[in-house]
N, C-alpha and C. Protein backbone atom coordinates (compact mmCIF):
# COMPACT_ATOMS: atom_id res chain seq x y z
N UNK A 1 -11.72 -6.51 25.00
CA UNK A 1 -10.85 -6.76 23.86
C UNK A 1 -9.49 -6.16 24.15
N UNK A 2 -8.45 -6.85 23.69
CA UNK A 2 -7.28 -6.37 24.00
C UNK A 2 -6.34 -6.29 22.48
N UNK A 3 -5.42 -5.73 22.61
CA UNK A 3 -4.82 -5.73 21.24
C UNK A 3 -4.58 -5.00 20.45
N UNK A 4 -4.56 -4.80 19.14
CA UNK A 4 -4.17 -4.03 17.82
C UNK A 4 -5.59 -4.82 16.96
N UNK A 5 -6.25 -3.46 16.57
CA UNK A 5 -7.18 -3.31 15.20
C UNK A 5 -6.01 -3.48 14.02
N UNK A 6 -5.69 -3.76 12.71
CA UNK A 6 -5.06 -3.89 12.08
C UNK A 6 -6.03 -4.43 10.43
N UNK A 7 -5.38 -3.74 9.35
CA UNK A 7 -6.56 -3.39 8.31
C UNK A 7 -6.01 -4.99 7.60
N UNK A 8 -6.48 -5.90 7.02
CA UNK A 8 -6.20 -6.89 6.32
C UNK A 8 -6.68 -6.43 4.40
N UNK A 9 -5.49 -7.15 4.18
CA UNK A 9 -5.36 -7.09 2.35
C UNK A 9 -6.57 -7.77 2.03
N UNK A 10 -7.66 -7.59 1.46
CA UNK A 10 -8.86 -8.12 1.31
C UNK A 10 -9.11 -9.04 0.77
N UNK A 11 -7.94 -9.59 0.05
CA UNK A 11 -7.56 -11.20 -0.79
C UNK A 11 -7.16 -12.20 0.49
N UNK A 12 -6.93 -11.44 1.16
CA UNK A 12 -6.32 -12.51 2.54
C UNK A 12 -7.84 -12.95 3.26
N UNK A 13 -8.85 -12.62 3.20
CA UNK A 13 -10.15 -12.75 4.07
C UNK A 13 -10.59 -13.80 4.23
N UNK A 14 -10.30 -14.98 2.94
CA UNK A 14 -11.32 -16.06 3.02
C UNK A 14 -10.29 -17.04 4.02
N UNK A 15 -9.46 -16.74 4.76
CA UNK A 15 -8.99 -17.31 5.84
C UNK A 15 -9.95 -17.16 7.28
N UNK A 16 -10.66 -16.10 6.95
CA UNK A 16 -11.57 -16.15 8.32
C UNK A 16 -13.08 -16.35 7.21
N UNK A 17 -13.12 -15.72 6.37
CA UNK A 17 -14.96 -16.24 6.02
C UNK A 17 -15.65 -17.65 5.81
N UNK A 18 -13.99 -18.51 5.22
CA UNK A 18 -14.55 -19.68 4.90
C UNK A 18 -15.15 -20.51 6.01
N UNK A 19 -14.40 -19.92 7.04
CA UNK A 19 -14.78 -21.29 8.32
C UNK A 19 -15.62 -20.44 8.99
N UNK A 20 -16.65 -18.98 8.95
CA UNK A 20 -17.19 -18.66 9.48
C UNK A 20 -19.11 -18.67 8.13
N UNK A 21 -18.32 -19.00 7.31
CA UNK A 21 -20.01 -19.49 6.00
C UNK A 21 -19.66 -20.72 6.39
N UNK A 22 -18.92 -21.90 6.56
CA UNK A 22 -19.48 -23.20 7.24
C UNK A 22 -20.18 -23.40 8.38
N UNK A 23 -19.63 -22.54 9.55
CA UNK A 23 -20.35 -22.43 10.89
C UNK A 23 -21.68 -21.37 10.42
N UNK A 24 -21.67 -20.71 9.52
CA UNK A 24 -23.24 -20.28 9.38
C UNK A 24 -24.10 -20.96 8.38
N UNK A 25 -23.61 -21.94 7.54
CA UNK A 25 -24.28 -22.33 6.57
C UNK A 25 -24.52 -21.59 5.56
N UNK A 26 -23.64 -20.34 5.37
CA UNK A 26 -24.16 -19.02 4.49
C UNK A 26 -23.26 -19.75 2.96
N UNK A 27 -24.01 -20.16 1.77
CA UNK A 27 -23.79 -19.88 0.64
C UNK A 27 -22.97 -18.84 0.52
N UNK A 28 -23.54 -17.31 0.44
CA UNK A 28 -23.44 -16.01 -0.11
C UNK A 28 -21.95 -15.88 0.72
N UNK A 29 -22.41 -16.13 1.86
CA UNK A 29 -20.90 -15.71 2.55
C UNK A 29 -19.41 -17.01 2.15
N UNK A 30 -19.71 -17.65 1.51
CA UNK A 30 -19.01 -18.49 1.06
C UNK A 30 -18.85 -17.89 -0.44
N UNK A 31 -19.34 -17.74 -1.18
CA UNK A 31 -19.19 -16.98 -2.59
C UNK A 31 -18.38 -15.54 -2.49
N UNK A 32 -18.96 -14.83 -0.66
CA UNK A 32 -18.11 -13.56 -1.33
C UNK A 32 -16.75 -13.93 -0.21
N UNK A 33 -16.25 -15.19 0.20
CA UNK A 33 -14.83 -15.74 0.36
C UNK A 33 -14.25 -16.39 -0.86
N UNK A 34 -14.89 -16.85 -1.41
CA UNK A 34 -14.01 -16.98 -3.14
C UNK A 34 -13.58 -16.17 -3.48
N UNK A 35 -14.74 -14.91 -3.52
CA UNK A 35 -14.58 -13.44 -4.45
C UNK A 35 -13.58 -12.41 -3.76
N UNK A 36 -13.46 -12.61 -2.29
CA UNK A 36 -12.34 -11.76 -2.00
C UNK A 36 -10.89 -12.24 -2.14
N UNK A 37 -10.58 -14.10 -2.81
CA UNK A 37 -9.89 -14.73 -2.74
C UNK A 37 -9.58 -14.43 -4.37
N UNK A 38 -10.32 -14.13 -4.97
CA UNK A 38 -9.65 -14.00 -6.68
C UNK A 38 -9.29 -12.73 -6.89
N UNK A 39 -9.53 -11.52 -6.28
CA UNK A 39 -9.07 -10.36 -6.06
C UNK A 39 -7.38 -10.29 -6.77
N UNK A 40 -7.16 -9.46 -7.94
CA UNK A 40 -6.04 -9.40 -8.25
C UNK A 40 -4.89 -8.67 -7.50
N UNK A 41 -3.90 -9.19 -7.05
CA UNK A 41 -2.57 -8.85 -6.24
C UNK A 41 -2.50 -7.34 -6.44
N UNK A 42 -2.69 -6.69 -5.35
CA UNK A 42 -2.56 -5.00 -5.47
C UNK A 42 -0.95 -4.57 -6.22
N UNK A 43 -0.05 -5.40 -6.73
CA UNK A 43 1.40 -5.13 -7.46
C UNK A 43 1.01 -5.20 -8.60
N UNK A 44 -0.08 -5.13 -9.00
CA UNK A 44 -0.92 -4.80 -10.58
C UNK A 44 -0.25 -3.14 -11.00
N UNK A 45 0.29 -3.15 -12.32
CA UNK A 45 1.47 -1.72 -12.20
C UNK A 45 -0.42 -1.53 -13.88
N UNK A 46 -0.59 -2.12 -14.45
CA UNK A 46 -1.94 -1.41 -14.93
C UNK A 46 -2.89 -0.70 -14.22
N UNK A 47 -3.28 0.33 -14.53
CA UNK A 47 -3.98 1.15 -14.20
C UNK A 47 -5.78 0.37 -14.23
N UNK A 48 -5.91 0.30 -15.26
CA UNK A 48 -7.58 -0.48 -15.03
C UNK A 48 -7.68 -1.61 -14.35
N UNK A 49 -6.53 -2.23 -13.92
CA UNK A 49 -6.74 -3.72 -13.32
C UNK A 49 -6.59 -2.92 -11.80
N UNK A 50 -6.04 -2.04 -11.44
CA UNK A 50 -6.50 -1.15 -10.02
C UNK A 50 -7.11 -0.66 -9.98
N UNK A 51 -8.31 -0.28 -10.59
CA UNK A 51 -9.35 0.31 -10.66
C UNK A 51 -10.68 -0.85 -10.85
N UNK A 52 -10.65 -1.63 -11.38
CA UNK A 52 -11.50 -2.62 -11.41
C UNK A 52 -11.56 -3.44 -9.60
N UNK A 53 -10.02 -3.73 -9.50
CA UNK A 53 -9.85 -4.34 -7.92
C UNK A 53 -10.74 -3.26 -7.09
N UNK A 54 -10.08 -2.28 -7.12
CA UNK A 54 -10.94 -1.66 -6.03
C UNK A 54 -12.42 -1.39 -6.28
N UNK A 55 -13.48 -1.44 -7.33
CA UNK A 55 -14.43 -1.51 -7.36
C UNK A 55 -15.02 -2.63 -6.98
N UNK A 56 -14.45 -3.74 -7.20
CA UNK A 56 -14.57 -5.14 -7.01
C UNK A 56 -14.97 -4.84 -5.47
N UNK A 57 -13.49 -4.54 -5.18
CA UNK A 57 -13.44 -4.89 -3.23
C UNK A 57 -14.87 -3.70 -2.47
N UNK A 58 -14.91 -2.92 -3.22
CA UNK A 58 -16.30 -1.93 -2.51
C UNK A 58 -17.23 -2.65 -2.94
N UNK A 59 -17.65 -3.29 -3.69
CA UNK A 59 -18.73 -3.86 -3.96
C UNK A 59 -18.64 -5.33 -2.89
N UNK A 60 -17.67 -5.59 -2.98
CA UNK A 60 -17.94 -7.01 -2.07
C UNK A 60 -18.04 -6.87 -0.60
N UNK A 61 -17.49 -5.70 -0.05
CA UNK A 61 -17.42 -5.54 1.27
C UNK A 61 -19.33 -4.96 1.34
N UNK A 62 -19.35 -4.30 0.60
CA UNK A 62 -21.09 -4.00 0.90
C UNK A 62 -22.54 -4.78 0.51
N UNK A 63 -21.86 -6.14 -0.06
CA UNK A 63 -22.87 -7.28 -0.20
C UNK A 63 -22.40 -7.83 1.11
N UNK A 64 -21.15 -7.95 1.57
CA UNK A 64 -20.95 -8.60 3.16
C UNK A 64 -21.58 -7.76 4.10
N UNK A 65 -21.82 -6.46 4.05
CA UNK A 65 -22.77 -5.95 5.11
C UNK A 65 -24.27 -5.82 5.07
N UNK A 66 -24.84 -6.41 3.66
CA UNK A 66 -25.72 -6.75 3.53
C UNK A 66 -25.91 -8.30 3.70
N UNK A 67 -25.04 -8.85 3.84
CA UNK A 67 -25.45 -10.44 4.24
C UNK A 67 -25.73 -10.69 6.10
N UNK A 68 -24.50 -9.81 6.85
CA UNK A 68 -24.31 -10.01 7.78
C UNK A 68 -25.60 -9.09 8.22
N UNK A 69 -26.14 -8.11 7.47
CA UNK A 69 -27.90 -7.36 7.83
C UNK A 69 -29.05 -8.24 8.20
N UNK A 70 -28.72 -9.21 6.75
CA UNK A 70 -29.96 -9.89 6.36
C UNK A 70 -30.12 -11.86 6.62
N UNK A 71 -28.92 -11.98 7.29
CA UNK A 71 -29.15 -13.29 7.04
C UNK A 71 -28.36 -13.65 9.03
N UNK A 72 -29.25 -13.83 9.74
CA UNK A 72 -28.86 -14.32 11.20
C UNK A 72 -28.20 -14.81 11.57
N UNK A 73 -27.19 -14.10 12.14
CA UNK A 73 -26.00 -15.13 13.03
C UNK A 73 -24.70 -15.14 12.05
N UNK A 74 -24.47 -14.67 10.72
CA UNK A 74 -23.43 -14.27 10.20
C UNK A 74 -22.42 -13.72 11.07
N UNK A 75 -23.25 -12.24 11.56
CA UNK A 75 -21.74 -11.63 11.78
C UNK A 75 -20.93 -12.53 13.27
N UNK A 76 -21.80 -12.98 13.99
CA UNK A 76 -21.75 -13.87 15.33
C UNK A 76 -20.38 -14.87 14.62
N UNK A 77 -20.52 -15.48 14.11
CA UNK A 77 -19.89 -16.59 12.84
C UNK A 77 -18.55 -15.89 12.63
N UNK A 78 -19.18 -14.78 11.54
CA UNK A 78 -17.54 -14.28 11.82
C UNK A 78 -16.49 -13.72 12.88
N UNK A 79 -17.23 -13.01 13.89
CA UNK A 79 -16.32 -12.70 15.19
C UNK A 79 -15.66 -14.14 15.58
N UNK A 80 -16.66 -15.28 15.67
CA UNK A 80 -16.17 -16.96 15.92
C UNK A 80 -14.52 -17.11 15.43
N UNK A 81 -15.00 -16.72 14.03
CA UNK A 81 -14.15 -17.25 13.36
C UNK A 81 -12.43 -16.24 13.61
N UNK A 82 -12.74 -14.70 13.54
CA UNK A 82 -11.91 -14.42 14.19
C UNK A 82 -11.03 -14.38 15.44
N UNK A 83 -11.69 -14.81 16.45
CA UNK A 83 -11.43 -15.19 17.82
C UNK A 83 -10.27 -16.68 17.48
N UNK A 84 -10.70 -17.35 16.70
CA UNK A 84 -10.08 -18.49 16.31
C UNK A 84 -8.76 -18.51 16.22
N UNK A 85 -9.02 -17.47 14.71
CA UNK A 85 -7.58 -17.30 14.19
C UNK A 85 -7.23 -16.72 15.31
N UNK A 86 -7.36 -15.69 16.14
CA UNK A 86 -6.33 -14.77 16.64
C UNK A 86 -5.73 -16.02 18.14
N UNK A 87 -6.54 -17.48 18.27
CA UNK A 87 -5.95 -17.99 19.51
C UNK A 87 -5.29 -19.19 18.54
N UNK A 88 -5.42 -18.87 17.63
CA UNK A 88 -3.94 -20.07 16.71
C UNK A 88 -2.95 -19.27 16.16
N UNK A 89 -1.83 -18.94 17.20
CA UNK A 89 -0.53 -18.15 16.88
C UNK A 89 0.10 -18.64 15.54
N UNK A 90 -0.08 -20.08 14.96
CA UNK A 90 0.69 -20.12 13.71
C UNK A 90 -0.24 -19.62 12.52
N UNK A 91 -1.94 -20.03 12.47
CA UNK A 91 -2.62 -19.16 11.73
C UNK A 91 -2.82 -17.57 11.37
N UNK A 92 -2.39 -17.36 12.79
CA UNK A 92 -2.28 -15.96 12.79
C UNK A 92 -0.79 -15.08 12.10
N UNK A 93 0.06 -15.92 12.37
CA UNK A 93 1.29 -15.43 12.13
C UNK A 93 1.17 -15.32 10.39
N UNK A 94 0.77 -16.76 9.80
CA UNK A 94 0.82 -17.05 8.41
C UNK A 94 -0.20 -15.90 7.60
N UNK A 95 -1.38 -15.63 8.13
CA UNK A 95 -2.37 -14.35 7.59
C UNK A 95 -1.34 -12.71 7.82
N UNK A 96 -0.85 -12.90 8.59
CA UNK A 96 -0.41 -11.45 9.12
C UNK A 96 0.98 -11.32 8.02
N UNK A 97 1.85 -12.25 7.51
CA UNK A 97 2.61 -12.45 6.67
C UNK A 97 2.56 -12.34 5.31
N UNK A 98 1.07 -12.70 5.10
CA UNK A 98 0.56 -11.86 3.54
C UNK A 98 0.09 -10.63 3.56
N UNK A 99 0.41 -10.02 4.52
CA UNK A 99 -0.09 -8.60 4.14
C UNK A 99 0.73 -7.71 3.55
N UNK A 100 0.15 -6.44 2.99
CA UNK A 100 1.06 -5.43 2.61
C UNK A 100 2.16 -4.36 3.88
N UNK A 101 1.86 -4.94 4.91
CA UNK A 101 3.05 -4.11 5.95
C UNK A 101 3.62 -5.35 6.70
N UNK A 102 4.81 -5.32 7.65
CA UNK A 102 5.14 -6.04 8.35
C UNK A 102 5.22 -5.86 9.90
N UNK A 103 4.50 -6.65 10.81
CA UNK A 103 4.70 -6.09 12.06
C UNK A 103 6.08 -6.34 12.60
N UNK A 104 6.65 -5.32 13.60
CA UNK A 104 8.01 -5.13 14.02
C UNK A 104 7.80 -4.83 15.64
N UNK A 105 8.35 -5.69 16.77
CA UNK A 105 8.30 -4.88 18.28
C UNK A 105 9.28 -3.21 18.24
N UNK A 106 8.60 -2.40 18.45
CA UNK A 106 9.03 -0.86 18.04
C UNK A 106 10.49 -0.89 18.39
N UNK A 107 10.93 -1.04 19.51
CA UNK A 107 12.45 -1.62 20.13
C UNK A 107 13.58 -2.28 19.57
N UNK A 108 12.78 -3.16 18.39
CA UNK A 108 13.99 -3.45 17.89
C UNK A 108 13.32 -3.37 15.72
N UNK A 109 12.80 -2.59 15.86
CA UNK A 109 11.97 -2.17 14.26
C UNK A 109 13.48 -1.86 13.67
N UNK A 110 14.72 -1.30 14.08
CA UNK A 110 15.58 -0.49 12.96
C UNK A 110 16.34 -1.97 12.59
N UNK A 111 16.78 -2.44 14.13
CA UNK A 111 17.03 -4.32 13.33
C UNK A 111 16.71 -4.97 12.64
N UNK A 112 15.35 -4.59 12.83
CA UNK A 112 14.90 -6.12 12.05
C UNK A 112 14.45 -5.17 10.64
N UNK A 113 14.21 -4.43 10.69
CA UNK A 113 13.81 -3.71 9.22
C UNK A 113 14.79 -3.34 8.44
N UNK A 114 15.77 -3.35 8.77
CA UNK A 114 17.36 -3.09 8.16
C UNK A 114 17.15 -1.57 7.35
N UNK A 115 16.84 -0.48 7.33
CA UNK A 115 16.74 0.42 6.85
C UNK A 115 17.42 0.78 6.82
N UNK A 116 18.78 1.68 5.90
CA UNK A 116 19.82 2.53 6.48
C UNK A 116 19.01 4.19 6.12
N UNK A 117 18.87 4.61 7.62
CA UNK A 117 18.13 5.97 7.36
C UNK A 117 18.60 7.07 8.44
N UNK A 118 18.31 7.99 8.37
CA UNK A 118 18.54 9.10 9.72
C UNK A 118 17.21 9.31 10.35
N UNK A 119 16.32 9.09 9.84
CA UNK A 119 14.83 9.18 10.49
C UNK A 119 14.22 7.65 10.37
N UNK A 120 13.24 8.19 11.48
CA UNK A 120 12.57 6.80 11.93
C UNK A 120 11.41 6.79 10.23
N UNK A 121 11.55 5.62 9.70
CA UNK A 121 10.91 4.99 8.13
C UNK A 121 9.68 4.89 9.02
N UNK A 122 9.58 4.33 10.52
CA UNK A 122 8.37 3.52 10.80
C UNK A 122 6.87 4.70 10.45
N UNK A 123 7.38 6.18 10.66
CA UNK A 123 6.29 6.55 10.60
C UNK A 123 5.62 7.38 9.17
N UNK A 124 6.71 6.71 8.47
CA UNK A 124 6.57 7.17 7.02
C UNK A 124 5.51 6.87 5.91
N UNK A 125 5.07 6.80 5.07
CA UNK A 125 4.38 6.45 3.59
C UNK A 125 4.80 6.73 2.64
N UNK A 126 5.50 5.33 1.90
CA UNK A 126 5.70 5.24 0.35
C UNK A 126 5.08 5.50 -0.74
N UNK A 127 5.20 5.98 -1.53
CA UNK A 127 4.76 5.85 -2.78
C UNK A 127 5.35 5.57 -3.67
N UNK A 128 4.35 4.45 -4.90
CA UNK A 128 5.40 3.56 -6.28
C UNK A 128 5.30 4.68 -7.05
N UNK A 129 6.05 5.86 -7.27
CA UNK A 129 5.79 6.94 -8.33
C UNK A 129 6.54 6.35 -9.31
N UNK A 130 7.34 5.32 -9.42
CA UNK A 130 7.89 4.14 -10.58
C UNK A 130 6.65 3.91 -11.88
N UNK A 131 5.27 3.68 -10.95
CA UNK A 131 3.92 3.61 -11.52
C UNK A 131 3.71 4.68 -12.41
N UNK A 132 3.56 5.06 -13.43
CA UNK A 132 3.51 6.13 -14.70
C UNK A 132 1.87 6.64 -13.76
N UNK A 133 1.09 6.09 -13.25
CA UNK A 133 -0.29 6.54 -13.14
C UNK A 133 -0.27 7.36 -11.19
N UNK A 134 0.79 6.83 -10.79
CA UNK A 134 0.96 7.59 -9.38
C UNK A 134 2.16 8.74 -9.73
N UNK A 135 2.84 8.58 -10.73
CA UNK A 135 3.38 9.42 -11.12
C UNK A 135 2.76 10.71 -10.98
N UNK A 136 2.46 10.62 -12.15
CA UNK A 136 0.99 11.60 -12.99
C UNK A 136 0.43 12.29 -12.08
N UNK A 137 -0.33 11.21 -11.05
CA UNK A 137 -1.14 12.24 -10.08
C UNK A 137 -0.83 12.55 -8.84
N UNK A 138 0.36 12.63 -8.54
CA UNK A 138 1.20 13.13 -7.51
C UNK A 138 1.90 14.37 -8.16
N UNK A 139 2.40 14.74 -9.29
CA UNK A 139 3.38 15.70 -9.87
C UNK A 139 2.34 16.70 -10.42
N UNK A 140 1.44 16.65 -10.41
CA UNK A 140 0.58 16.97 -11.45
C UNK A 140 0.54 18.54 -11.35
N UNK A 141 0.28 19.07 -10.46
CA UNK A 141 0.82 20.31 -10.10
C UNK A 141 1.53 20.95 -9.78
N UNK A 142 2.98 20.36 -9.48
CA UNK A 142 4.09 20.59 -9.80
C UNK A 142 4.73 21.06 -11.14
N UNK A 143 4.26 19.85 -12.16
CA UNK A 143 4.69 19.58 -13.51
C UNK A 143 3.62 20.95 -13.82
N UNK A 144 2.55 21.25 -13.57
CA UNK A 144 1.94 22.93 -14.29
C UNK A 144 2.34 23.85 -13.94
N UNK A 145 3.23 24.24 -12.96
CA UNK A 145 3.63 25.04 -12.16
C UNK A 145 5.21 25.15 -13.37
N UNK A 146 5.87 24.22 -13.23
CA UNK A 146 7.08 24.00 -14.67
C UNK A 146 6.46 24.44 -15.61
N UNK A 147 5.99 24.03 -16.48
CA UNK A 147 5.19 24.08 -17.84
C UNK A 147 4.51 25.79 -17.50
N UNK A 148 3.90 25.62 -16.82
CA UNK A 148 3.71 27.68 -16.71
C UNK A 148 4.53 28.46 -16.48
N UNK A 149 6.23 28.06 -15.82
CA UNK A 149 7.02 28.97 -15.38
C UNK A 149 6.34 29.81 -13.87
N UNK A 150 6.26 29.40 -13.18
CA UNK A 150 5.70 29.44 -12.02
C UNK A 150 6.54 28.88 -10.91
N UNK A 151 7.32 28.07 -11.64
CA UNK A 151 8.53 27.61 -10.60
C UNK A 151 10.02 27.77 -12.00
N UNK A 152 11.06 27.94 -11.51
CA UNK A 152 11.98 28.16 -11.65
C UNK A 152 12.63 27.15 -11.68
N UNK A 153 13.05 25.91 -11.17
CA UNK A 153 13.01 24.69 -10.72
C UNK A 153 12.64 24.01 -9.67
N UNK A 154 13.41 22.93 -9.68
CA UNK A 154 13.01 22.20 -8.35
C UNK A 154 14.73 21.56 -7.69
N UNK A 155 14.35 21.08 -6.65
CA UNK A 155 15.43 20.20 -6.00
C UNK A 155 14.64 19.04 -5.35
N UNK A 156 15.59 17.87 -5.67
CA UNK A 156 15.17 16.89 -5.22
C UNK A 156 15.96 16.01 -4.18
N UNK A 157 15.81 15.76 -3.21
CA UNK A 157 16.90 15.51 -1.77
C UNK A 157 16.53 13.59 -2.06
N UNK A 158 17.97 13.79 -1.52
CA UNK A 158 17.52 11.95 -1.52
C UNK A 158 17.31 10.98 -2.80
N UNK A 159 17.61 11.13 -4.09
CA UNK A 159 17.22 10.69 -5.13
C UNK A 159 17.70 9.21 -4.87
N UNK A 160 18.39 8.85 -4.22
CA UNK A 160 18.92 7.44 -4.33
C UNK A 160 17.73 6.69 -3.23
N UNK A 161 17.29 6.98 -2.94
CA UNK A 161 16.17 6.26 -2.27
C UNK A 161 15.02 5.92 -3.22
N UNK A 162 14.90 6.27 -4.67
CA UNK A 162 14.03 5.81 -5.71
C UNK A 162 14.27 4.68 -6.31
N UNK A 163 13.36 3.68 -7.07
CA UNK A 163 13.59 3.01 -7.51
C UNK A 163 14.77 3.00 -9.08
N UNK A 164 14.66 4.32 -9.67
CA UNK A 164 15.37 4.91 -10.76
C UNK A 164 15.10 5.72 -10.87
N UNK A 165 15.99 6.68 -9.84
CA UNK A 165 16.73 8.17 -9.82
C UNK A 165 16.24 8.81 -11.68
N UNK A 166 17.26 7.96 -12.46
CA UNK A 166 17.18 8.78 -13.81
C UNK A 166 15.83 8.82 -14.54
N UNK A 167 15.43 7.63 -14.19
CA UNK A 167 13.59 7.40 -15.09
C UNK A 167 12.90 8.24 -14.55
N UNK A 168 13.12 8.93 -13.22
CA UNK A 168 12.35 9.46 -12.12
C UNK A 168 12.62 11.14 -12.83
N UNK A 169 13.83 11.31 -12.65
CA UNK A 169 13.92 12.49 -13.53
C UNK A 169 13.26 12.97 -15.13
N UNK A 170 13.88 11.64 -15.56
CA UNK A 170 13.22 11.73 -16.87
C UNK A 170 11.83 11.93 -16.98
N UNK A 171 10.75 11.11 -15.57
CA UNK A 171 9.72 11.28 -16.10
C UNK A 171 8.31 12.64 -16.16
N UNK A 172 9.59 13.92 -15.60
CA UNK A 172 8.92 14.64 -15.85
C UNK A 172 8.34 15.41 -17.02
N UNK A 173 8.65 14.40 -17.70
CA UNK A 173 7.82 14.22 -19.17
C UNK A 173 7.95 15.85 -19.77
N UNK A 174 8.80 16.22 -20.75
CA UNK A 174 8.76 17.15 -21.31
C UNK A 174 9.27 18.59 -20.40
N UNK A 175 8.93 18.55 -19.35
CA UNK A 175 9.59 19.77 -18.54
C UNK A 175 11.04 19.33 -18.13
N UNK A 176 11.69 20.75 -18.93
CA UNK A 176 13.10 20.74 -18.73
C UNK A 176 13.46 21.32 -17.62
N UNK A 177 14.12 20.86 -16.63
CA UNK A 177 14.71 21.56 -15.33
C UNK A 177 15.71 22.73 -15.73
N UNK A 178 15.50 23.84 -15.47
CA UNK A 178 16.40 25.16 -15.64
C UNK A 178 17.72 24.69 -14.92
N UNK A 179 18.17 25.46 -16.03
CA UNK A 179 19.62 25.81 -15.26
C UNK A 179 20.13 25.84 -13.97
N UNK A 180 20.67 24.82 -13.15
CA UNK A 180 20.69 25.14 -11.64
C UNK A 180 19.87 24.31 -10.94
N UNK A 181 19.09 23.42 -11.72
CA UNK A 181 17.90 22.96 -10.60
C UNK A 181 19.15 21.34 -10.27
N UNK A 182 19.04 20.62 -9.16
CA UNK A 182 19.78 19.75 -8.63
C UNK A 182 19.00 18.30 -7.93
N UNK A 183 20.06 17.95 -8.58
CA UNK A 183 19.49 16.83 -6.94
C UNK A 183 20.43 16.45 -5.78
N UNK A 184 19.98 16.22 -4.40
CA UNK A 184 20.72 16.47 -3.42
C UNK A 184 20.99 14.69 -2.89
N UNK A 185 21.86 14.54 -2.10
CA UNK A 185 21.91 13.56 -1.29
C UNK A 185 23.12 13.78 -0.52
N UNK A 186 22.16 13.40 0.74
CA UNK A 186 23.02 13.78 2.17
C UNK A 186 23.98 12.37 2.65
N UNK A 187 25.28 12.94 2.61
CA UNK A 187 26.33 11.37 2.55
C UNK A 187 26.58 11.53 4.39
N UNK A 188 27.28 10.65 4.98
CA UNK A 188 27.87 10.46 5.95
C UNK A 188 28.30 11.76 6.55
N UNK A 189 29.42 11.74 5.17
CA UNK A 189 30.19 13.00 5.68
C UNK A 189 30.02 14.52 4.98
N UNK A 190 28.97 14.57 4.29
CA UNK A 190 28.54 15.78 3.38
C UNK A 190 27.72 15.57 2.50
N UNK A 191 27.28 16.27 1.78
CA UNK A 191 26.42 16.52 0.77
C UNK A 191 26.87 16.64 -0.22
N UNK A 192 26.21 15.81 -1.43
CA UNK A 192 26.87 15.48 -3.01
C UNK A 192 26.33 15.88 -3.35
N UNK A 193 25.95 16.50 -4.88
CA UNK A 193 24.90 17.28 -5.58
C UNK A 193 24.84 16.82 -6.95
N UNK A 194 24.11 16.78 -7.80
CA UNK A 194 24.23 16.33 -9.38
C UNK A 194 23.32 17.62 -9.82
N UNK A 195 23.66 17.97 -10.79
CA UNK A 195 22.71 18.75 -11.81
C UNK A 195 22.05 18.03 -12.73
N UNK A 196 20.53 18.45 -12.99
CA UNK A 196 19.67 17.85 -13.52
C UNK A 196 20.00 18.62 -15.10
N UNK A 197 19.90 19.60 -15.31
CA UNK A 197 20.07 20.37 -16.40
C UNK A 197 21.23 21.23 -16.84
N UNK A 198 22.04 21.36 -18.02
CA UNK A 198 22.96 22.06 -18.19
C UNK A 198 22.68 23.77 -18.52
């Protein structure tokens, strides 16, 4: 085998299951390519509709390893079927295009990704803290650490890289930033500062 392992959005699947439950004749494996195909769009900003998806998707991935257990020549079917896609460059291109990342040749990633940054983004991880529920449980001990007086303030570098700097501030929900606490951003030619609190 040669290549890149690479994790697929689990709504994207029935591009390889469907044509691998025809070449097996599998019903079940045809039902759970519907079911990974109705899977609601992970840009679900509700909290129970991401929590339901991902129960959904654990449950369906472990009736697929119980199909491919119990029923012969499944998983054979699906390697088939992947081998397929991966020797039809336009199938492949079109699956790899719905996913949640984008592939980039490392060499020219700052081109084509247009980032304006001082560090390499490629080896980074986002988070939507925009989301009131990734909010919450990312700050969460931060925000007790405020609320107990345990921190004094905070500083925040970079605020313009948020989706809304001010909502972002604001949403530390009830904790007032002391006197002095800031936010930073590093310009070209220096460093600008805003105060969060008077």
């Amino acid at each position: 085998m040669c290549g890149h392992v690479l994790p697929l959005a689990p709504n994207t699947l029935p591009a390889i299951l469907i044509r691998a439950a025809e070449y097996a004749k599998s019903d079940t494996l045809s039902f759970l390519a519907a079911s990974f195909g109705r899977l609601p769009a992970p840009e679900y900003v509700d909290r129970r509709t991401i929590l339901v998806r991902h129960r959904d998707k654990v449950v369906l991935f472990k009736l697929m390893e119980r199909v491919c257990a119990e029923e012969l020549g499944v998983c054979n079917e699906i390697d088939r079927s992947v081998a397929e896609l991966n020797a039809d460059l336009d199938a492949l291109d079109d699956l790899l295009n719905q996913q949640n990342y984008r592939l980039s040749y490392w060499k020219s990633a700052d081109q084509q990704l247009g980032y304006r940054r001082f560090f390499d983004v490629n080896t980074l991880i986002g988070l939507r803290v925009e989301r009131e529920h990734v909010f919450e449980e990312t700050h969460a001990l931060v925000l007790d650490w405020l609320k107990r007086g345990v921190l004094d303030g905070v500083r925040i570098d970079h605020p313009d890289g948020l989706r809304d700097p001010r909502e972002y501030c604001q949403g530390c929900g009830g904790v007032r930033p002391k006197p002095g606490s800031s936010a930073r951003r590093f310009l070209n030619r220096g460093i600008s500062s805003a105060k969060l609190a008077d």
